[in-house]
Protein backbone atom coordinates (compact mmCIF):
# COMPACT_ATOMS: atom_id res chain seq x y z
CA UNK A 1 89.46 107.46 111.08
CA UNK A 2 92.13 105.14 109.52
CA UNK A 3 94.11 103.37 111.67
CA UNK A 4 97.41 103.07 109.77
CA UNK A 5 98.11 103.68 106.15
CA UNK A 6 100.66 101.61 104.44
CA UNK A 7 103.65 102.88 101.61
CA UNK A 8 101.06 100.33 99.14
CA UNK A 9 104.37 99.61 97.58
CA UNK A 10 105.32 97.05 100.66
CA UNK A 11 101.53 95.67 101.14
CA UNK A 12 101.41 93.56 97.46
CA UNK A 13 103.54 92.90 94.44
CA UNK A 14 102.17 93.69 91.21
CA UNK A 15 101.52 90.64 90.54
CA UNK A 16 98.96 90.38 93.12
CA UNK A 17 96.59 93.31 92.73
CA UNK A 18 93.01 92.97 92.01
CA UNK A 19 90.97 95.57 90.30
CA UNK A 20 90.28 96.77 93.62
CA UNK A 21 93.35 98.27 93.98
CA UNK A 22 93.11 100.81 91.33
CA UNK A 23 89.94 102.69 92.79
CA UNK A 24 90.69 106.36 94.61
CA UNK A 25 89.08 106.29 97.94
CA UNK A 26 90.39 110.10 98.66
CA UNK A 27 87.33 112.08 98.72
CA UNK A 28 86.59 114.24 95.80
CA UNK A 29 89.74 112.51 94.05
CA UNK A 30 87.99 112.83 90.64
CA UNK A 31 87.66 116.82 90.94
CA UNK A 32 91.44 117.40 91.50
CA UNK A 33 93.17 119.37 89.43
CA UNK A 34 96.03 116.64 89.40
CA UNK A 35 93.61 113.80 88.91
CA UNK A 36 94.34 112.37 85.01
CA UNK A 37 97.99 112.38 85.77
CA UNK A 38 97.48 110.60 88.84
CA UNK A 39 95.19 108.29 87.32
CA UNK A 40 97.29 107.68 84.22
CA UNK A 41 100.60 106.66 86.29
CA UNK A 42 98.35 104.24 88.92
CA UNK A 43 96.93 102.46 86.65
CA UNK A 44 100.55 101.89 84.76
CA UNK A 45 102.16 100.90 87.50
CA UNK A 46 104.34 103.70 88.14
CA UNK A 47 102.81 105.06 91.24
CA UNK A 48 101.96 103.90 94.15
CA UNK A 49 99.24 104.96 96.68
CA UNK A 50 98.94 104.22 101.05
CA UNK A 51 96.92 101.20 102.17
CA UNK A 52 94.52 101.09 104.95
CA UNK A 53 93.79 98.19 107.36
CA UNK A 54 90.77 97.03 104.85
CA UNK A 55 92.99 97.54 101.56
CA UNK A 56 91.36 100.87 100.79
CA UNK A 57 94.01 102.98 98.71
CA UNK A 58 94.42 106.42 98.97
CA UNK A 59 96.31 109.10 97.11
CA UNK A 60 96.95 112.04 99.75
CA UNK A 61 97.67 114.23 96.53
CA UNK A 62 98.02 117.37 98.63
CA UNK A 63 100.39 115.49 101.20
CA UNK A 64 103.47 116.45 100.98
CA UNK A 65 105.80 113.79 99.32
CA UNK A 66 109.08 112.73 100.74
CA UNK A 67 112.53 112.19 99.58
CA UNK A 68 111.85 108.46 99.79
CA UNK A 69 108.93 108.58 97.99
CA UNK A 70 109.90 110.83 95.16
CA UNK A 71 112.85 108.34 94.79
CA UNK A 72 110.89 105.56 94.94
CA UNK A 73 108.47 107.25 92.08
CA UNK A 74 111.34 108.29 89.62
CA UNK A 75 113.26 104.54 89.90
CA UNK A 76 110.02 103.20 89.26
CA UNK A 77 109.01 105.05 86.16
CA UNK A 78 112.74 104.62 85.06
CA UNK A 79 112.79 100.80 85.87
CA UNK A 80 116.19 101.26 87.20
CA UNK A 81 118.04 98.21 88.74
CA UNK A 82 121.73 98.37 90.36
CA UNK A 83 124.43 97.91 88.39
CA UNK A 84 127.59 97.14 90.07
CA UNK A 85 128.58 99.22 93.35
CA UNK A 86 125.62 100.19 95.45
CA UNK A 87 125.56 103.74 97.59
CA UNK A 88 124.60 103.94 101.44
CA UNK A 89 123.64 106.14 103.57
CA UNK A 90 123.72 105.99 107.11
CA UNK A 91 120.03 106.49 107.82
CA UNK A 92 118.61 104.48 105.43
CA UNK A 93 118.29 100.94 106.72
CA UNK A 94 118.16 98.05 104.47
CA UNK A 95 114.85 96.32 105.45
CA UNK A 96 113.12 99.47 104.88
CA UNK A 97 110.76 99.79 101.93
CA UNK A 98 112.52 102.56 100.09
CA UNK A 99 116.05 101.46 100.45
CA UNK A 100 116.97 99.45 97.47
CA UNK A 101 115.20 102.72 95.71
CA UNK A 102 118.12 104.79 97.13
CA UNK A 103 120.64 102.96 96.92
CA UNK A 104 119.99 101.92 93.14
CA UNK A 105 119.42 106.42 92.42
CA UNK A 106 122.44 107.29 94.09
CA UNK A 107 124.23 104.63 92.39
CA UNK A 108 122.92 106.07 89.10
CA UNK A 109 124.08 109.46 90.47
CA UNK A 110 120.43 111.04 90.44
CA UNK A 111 120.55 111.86 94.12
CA UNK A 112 123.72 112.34 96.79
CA UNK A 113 122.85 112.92 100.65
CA UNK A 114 124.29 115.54 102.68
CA UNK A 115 126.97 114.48 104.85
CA UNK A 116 126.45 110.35 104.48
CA UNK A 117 122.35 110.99 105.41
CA UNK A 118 120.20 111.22 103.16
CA UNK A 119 117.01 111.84 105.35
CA UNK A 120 114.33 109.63 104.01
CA UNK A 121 111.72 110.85 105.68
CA UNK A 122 111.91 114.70 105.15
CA UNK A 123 109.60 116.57 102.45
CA UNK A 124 111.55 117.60 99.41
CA UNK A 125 111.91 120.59 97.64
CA UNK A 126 110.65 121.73 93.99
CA UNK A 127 114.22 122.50 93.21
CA UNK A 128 115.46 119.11 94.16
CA UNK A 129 112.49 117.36 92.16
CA UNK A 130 113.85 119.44 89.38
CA UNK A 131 117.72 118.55 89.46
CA UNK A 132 116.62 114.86 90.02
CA UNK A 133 114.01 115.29 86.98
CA UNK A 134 116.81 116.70 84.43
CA UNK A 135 119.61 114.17 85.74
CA UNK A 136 117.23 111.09 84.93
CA UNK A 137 115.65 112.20 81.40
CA UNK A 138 118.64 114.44 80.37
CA UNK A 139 120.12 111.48 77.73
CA UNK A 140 115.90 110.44 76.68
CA UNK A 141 114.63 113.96 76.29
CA UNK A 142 115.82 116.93 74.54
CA UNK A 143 116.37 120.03 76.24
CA UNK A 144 116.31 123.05 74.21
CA UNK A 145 118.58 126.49 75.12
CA UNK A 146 115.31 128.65 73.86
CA UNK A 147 112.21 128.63 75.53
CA UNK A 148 113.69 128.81 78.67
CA UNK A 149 110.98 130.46 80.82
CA UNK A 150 112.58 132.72 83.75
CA UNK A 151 111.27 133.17 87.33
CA UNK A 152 111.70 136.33 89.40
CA UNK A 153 112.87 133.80 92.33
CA UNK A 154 115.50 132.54 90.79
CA UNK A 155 118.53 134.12 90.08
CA UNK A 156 122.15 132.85 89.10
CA UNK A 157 123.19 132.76 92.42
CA UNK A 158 120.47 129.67 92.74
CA UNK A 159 122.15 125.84 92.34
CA UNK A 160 119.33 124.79 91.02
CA UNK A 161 119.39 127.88 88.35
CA UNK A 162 120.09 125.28 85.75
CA UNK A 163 118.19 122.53 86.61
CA UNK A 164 115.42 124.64 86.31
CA UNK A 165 116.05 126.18 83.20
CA UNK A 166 116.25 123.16 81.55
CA UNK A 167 112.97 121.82 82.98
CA UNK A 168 111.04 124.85 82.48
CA UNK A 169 112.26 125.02 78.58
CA UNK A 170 110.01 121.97 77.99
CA UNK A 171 107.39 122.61 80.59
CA UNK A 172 108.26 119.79 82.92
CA UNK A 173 108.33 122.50 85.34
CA UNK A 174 105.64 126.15 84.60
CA UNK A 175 105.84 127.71 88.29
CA UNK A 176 102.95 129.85 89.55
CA UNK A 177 103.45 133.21 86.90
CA UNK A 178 106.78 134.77 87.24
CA UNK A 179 107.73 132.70 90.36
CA UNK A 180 108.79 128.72 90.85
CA UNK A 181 109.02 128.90 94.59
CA UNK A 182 112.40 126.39 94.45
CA UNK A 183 112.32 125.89 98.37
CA UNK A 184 109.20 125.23 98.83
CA UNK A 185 107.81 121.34 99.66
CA UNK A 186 106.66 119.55 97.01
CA UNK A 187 103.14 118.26 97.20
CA UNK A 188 102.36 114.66 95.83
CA UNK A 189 99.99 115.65 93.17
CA UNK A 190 102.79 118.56 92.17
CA UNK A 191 105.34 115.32 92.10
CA UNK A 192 103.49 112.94 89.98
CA UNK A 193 102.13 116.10 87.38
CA UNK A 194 106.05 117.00 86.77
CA UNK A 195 107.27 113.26 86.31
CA UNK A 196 104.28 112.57 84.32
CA UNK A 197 105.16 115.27 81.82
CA UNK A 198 108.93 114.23 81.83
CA UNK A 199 107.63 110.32 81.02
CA UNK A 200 105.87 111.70 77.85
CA UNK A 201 108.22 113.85 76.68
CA UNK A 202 111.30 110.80 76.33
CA UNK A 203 111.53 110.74 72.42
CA UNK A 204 114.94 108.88 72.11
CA UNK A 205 113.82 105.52 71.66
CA UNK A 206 110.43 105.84 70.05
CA UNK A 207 108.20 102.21 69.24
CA UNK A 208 107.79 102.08 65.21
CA UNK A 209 103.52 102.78 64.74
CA UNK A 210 103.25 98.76 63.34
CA UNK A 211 104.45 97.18 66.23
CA UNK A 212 102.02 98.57 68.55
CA UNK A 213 99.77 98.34 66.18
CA UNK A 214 100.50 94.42 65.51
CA UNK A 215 100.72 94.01 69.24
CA UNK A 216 96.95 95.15 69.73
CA UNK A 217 96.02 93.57 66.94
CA UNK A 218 97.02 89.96 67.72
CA UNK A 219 95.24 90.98 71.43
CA UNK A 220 91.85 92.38 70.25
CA UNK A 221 91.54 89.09 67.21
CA UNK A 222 92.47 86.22 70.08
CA UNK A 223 89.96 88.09 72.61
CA UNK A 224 87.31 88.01 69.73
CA UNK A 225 87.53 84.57 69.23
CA UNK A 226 87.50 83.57 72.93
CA UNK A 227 84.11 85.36 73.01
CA UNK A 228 82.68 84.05 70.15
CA UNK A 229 82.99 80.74 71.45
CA UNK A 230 81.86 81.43 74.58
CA UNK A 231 85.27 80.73 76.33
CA UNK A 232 84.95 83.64 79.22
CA UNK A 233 86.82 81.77 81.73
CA UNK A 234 89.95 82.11 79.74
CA UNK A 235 90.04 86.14 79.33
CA UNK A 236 91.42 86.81 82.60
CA UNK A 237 94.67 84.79 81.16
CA UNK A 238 94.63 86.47 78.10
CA UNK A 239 94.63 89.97 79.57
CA UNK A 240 97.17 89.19 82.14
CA UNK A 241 99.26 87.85 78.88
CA UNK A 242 98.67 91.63 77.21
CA UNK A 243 98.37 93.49 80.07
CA UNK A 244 99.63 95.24 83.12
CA UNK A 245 98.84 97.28 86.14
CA UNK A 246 95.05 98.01 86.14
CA UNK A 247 94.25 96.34 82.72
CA UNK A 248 95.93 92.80 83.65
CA UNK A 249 94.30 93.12 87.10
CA UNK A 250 90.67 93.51 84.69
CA UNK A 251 90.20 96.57 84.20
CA UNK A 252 89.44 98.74 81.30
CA UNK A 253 87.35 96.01 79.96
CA UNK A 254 85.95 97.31 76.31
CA UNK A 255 83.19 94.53 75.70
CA UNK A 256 79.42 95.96 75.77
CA UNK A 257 77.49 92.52 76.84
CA UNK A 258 79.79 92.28 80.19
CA UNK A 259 76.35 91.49 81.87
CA UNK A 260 75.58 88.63 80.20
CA UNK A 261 78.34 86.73 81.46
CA UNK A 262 76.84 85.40 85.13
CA UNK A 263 74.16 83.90 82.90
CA UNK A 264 76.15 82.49 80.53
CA UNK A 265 75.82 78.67 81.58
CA UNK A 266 71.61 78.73 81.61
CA UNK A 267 71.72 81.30 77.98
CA UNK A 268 71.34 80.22 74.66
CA UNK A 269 73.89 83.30 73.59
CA UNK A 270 75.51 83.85 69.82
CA UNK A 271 78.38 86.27 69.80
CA UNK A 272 79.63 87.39 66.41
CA UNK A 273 82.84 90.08 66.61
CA UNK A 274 83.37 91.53 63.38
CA UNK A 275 86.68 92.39 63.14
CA UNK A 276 87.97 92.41 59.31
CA UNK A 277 87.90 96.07 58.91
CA UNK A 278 90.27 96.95 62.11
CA UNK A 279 91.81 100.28 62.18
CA UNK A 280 94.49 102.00 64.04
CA UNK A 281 95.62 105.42 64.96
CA UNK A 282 98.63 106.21 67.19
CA UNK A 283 97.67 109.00 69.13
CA UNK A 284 100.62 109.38 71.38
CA UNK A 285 103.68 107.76 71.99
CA UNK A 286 107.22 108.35 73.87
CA UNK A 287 109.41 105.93 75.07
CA UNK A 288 107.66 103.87 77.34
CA UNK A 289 104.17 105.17 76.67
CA UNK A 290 101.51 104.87 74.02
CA UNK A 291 97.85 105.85 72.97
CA UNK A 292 96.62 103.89 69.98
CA UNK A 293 92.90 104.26 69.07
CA UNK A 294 90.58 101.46 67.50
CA UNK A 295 87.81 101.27 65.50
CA UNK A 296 86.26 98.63 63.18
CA UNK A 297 84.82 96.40 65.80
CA UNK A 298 81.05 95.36 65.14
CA UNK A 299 79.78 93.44 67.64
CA UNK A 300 76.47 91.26 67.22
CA UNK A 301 75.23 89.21 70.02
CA UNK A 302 71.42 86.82 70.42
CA UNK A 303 70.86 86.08 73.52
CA UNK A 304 67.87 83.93 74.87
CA UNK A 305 67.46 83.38 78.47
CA UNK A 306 65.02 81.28 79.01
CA UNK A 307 64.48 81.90 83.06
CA UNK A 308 63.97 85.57 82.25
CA UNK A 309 63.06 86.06 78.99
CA UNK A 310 62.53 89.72 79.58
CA UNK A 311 66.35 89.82 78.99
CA UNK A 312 66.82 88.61 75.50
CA UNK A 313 68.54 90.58 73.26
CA UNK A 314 69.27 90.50 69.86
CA UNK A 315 71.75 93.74 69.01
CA UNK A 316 74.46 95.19 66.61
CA UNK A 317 77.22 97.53 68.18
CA UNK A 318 79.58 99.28 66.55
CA UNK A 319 83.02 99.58 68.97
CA UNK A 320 84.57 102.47 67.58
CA UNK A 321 87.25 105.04 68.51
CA UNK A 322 88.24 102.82 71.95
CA UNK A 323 91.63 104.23 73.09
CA UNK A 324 94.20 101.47 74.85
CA UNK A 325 97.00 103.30 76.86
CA UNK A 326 100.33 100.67 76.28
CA UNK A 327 103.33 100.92 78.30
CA UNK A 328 106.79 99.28 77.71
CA UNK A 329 108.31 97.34 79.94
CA UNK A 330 111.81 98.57 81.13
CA UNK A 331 113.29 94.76 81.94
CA UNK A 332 111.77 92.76 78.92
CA UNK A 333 111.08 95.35 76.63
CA UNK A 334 107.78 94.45 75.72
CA UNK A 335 104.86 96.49 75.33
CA UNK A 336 101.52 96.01 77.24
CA UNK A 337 98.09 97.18 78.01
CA UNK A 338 97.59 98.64 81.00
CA UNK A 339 93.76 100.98 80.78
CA UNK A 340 91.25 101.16 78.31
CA UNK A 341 88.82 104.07 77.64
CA UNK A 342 85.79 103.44 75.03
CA UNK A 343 85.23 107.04 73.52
């Protein structure tokens, strides 16, 4: 039974997660439908999860998400900072978590109130997800007249007719069949699936192929050196340089001989990383978000261990087709690291 869970976005800044913060402790997490989305915008940074007493994150995909929350999500992604005036509301109070969030969206005009409230706390709708959606990528993503995909639930006579129109013409929004249920509550996992969609979909400012390219380049050559010579103690550095979210917190880590490190200082270890022949393949990219796959590592490593010499090793491995997921910064512009997956 937990005690109290925690908005995690109030319990630690970025800056001081550990990897231990990025692990699911909802049970079956891994089976849900939701779960790669999910997994993709936690480990980037973009959403946030509940803390328990012990620091055990969960999820609650199939909670339903509130109008704080989801405006806490979409000013996140967006990295959205205010800009002159600031909006109030009369139930939002400012040393709650999620007020700055408000105020800086209804300053940007993605959300309004009713009446001076804007009732933080309630669930929110799949139509208002929608408007919100199309108000904050309409100038990033294109939204095409055709392919508009119509429900049997909603008519003109709907507001959120065209909000929905537009979202469902690039599949930000699908429905269930021939109906979109607009007033229904919005689960979490439903939440996170639509703004992940929306994230990969911004094509207006796309990162040329050679700088991300260059980026990962200058990352993978300066790690490969560091473990040649044996200099361990200054990765974490060098992937907090690179990285972000769960990558600069360690995780994702791509090297095969991870468990030779505790016996580093009593090994006689050689560590040669071939990396002359690097290649690289943009698999993905939108605005803020990458996939760039690498190949043309060979990694060669002697280890003698003289306490246990049932560990030695002498082996070649080839580290190919390893996929880093890169996301760019909304303040400095810069692109980092933020998972790794070794295919």
């Amino acid at each position: 039974m937990l005690v109290a869970l925690l908005p995690f976005q109030i319990a630690l800044a970025e800056e001081e997660k550990t990897i231990n913060f990025y692990e699911f402790h909802d049970e079956g997490i891994n089976k849900h439908w939701a779960y790669e989305e999910m997994e993709d915008l936690f480990y980037a940074g973009v959403m946030d999860g509940f803390a328990d007493a012990d620091g055990r994150i969960y999820v609650k995909p199939d909670e339903l998400i509130t109008r704080a929350q989801f405006v806490k999500l979409i000013v996140t992604a967006l990295g959205l900072s205010n800009e002159g005036m600031t909006k109030t509301f009369s139930d939002v109070k400012q040393d709650e978590w999620y007020a700055d969030a408000i105020s800086i969206a209804a300053s940007a005009g993605l959300v309004e109130g009713h009446n001076g409230l804007f009732y933080p706390n309630h669930p929110i709708t799949r139509a208002e997800i929608t408007k919100i959606l199309v108000l904050a990528f309409e100038k990033t993503v294109p939204f095409p007249s055709t392919s508009v995909k119509v429900f049997a639930d909603v008519d003109h006579e709907n507001w959120a007719e065209e909000y929905i129109r537009k979202a469902s013409s690039v599949s930000i929004v699908n429905g269930h069949g021939s109906i979109f249920s607009p007033n229904q509550f919005a689960t979490r996992a439903e939440a996170f699936v639509m703004l992940h969609r929306a994230l990969k979909l911004e094509q207006s400012s796309l990162p040329k192929d050679a700088d991300l390219t260059a980026l990962l380049r200058d990352y993978i050559t300066r790690e490969n050196r560091l473990v040649e010579t044996n200099r361990f103690s200054e990765l974490p550095a060098l992937d907090a340089e690179y990285g972000t979210g769960f990558y600069g917190a360690g995780g994702g880590d791509p090297k095969p001989f991870d468990w030779f490190y505790p016996a580093v200082d009593e090994a006689e270890i050689t560590i040669q990383m071939d990396d002359e022949n690097l290649e690289f393949k943009v698999l993905e990219k939108s605005n803020t978000l990458a996939k760039v796959q690498v190949s043309g590592i060979i990694v060669s490593v002697q280890a003698k261990i003289p306490s246990q010499p049932e560990l030695n090793e002498d082996f070649t491995s080839s580290m190919d087709n390893g996929i880093y997921y890169l996301k760019k910064n909304s303040l400095s512009g810069k692109w980092k690291i933020y998972n790794y997956q070794d295919r």
